[in-house]
Protein backbone atom coordinates (compact mmCIF):
# COMPACT_ATOMS: atom_id res chain seq x y z
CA UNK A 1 12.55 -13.43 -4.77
CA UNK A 2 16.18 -14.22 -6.40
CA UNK A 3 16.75 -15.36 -9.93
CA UNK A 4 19.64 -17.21 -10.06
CA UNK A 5 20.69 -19.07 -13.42
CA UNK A 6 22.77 -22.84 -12.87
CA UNK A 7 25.92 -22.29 -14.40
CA UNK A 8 28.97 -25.01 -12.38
CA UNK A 9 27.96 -28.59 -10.90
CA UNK A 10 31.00 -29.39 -9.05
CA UNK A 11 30.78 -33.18 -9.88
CA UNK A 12 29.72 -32.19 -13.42
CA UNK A 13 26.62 -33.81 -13.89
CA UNK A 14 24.40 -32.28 -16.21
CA UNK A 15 21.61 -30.61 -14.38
CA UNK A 16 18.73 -32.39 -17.09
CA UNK A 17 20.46 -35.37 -15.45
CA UNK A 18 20.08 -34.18 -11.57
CA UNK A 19 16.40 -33.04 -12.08
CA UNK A 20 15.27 -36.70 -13.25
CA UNK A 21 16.28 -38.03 -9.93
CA UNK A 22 13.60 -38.25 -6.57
CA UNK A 23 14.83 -36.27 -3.67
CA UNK A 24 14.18 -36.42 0.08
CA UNK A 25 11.93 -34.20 1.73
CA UNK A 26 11.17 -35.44 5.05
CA UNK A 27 10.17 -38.51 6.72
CA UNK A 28 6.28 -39.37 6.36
CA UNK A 29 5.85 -39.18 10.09
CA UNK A 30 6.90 -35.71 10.36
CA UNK A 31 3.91 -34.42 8.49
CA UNK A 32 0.77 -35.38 10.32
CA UNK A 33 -2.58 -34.73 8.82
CA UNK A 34 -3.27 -30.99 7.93
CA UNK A 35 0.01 -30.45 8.86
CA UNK A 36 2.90 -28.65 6.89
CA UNK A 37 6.63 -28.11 6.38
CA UNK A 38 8.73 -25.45 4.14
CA UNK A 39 11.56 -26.22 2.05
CA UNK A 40 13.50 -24.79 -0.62
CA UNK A 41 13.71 -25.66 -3.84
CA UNK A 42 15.31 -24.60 -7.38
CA UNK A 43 12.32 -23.71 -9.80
CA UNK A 44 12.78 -22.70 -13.05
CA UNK A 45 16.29 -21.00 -11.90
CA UNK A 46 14.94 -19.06 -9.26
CA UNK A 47 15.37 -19.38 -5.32
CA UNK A 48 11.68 -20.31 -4.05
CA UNK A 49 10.25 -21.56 -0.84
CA UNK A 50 7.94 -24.07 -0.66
CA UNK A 51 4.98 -25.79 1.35
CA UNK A 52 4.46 -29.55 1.89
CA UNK A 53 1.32 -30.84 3.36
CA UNK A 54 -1.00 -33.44 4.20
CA UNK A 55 -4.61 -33.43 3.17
CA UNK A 56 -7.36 -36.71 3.65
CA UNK A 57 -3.80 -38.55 3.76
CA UNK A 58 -2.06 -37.63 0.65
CA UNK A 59 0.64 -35.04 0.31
CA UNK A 60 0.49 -32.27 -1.74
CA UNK A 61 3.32 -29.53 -2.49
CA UNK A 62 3.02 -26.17 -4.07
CA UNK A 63 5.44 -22.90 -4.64
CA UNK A 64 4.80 -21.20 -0.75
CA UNK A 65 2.71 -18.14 -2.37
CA UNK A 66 0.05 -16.13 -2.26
CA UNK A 67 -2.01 -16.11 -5.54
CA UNK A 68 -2.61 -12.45 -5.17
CA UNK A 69 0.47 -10.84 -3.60
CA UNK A 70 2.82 -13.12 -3.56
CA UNK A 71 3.44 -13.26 0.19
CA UNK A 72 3.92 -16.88 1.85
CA UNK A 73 0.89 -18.65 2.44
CA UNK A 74 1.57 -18.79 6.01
CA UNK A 75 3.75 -15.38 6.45
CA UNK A 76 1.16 -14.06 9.49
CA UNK A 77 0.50 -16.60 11.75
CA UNK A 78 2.49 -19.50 10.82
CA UNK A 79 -1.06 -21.75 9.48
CA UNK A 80 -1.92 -22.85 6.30
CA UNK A 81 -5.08 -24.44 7.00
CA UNK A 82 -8.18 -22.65 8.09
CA UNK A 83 -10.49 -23.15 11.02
CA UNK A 84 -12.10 -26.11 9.54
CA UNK A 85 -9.01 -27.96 8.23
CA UNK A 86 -10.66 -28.14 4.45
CA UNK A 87 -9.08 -25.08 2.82
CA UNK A 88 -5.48 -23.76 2.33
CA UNK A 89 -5.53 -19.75 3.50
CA UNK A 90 -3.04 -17.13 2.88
CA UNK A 91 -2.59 -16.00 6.90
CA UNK A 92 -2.12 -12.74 5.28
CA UNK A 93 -5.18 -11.95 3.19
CA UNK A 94 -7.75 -15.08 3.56
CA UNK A 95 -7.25 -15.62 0.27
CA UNK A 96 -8.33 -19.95 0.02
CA UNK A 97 -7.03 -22.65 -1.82
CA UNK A 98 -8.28 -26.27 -2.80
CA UNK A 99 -5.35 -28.37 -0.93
CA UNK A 100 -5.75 -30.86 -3.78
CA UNK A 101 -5.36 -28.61 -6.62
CA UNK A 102 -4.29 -25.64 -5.28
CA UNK A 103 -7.09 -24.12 -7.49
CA UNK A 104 -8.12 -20.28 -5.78
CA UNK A 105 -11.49 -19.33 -5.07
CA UNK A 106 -10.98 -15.98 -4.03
CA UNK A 107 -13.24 -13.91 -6.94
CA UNK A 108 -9.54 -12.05 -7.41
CA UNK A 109 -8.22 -14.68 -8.70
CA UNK A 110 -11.13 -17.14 -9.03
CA UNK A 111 -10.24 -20.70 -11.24
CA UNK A 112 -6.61 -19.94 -10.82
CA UNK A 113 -3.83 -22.40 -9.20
CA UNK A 114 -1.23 -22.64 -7.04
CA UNK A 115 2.08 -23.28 -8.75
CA UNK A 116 1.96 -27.03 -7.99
CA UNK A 117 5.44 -29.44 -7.10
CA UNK A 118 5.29 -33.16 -8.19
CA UNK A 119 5.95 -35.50 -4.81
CA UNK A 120 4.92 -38.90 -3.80
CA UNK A 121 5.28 -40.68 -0.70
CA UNK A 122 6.99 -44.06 -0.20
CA UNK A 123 8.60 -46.45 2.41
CA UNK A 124 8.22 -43.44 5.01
CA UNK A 125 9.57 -40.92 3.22
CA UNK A 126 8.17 -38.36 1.13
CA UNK A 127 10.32 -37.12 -2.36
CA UNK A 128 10.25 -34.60 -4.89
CA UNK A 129 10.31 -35.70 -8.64
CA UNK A 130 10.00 -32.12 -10.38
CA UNK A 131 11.58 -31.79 -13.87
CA UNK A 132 10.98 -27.82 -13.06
CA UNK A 133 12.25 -27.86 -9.37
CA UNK A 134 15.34 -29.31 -7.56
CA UNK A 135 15.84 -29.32 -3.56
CA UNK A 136 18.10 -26.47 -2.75
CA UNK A 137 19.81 -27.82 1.22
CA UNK A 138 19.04 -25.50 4.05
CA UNK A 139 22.48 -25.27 4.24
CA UNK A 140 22.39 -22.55 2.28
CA UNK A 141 25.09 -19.93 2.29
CA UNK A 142 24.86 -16.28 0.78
CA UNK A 143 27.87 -14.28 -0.07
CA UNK A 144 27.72 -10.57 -0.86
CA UNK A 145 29.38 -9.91 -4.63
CA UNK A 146 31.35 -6.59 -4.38
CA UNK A 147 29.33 -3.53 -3.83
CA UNK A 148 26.23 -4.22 -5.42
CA UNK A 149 23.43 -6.56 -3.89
CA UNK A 150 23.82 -9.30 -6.08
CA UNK A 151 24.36 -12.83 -4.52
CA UNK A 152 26.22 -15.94 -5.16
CA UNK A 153 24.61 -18.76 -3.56
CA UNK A 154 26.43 -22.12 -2.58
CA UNK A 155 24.32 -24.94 -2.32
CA UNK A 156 25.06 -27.98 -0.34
CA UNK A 157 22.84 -31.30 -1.23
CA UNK A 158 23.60 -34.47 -2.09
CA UNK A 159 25.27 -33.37 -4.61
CA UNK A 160 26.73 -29.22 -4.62
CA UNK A 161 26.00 -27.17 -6.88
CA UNK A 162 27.34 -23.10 -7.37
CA UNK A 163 24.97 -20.48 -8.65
CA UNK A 164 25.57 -16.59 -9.97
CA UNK A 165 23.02 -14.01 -10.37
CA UNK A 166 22.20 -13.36 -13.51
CA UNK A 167 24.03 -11.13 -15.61
């Protein structure tokens, strides 16, 4: 996991002013029921994946990790869902998950949640409206910062933003 802090928007709008806006995820058809999709995202100045998915019809989003060690939910086998289609499971340690709430209820870390994203689904699309998380493109870019293994990141969305390490 990266922290990375927001420091330039090229076409200097303020970023409280970016994170009030929706943002496209993905069309509504490419997420069938139980189904799921990974994207990146911005939250709380770090570099996170994520995990979209559809549950009884509604879609759900939450931070793409594990409760317990922090892997990605579907690091093993590429699933989310388990055998019956009712539960979110790590594919790494069968740790489950309410799809709903994202609420664990694995005795490790039994009444705890998911870190959950704000979307909603509309005209055939599905957006994030986060005022902790911004999309961060897939065209994303790393470039190696002298001769230490810190990162700068350019970002490329609807709007591009540059991000340093922290200092």
């Amino acid at each position: 996991m990266m922290n990375i802090r927001y420091s330039t928007i090229v076409n200097s709008q303020p970023l409280s002013r970016l994170r009030n806006l929706t943002e496209k995820i993905c069309h509504s058809y490419s997420l069938p029921e139980r189904g799921k999709q990974t994207f990146w995202v911005i939250h709380r100045s770090s570099l996170q994946e994520a995990l979209l998915i559809r549950y009884k019809g509604q879609v759900y989003a939450y931070l793409n990790r594990c409760l317990y060690e922090g892997e990605p939910l579907d690091s093993e086998d590429g699933e989310v869902f388990d055998a019956s289609g009712n539960f979110l499971c790590s594919s790494h340690n069968g740790i489950c998950y309410d799809p709903r709430t994202g609420e664990c209820f694995s005795p490790i870390a039994l009444g705890e949640k998911l870190i959950a994203l704000s979307v909603y689904e509309f005209n055939g699309m599905v957006f994030l409206k986060d005022k902790q998380a911004t999309l961060a493109n897939k065209n994303l870019l790393q470039f190696p910062i002298g001769k230490n293994t810190d990162t700068q990141l350019f970002i490329q969305n609807e709007y591009s933003c540059i991000y340093h390490p922290e200092n």
